[in-house]
Protein backbone atom coordinates (compact mmCIF):
# COMPACT_ATOMS: atom_id res chain seq x y z
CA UNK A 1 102.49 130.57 129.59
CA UNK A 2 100.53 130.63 126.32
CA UNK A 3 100.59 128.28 124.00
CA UNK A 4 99.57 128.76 120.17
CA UNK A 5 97.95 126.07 117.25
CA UNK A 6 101.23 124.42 115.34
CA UNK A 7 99.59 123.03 112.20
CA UNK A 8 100.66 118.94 112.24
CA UNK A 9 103.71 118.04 110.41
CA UNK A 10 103.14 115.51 106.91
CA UNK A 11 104.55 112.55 109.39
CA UNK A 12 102.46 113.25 112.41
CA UNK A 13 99.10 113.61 110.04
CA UNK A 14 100.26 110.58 108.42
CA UNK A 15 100.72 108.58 111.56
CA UNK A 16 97.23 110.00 113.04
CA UNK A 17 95.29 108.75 109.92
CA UNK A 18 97.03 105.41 110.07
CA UNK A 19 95.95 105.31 113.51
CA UNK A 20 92.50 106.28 112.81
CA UNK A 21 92.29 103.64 110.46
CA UNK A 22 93.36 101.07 112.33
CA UNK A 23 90.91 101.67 114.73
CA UNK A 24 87.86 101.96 112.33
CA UNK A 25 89.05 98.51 110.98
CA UNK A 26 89.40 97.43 114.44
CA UNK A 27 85.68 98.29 115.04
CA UNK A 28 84.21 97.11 112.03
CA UNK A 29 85.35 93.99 112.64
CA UNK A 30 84.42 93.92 116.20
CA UNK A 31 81.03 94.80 115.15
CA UNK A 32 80.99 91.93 111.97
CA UNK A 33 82.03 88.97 114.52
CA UNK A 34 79.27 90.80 117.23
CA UNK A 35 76.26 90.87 114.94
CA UNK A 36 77.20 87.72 112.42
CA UNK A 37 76.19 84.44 113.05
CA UNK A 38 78.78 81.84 114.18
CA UNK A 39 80.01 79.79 111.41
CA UNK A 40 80.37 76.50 111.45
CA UNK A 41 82.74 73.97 109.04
């Protein structure tokens, strides 16, 4: 069986970089609340 490259529909590229970007903001945040120090009120 061979299977060839299909180029990504618009939707599927779409939903990757959405994706993507949730998981950068995901890990810049882990690493803020990692490295910061604790506030206090």
């Amino acid at each position: 069986m061979v299977l060839r490259y299909a180029h990504p529909t618009q939707a599927h590229q779409a939903k990757a970089m959405e994706q993507l970007e949730q998981f950068n903001a995901a890990q810049q945040i882990a690493a803020f609340e990692k490295y910061r120090p604790a506030m206090t009120h």
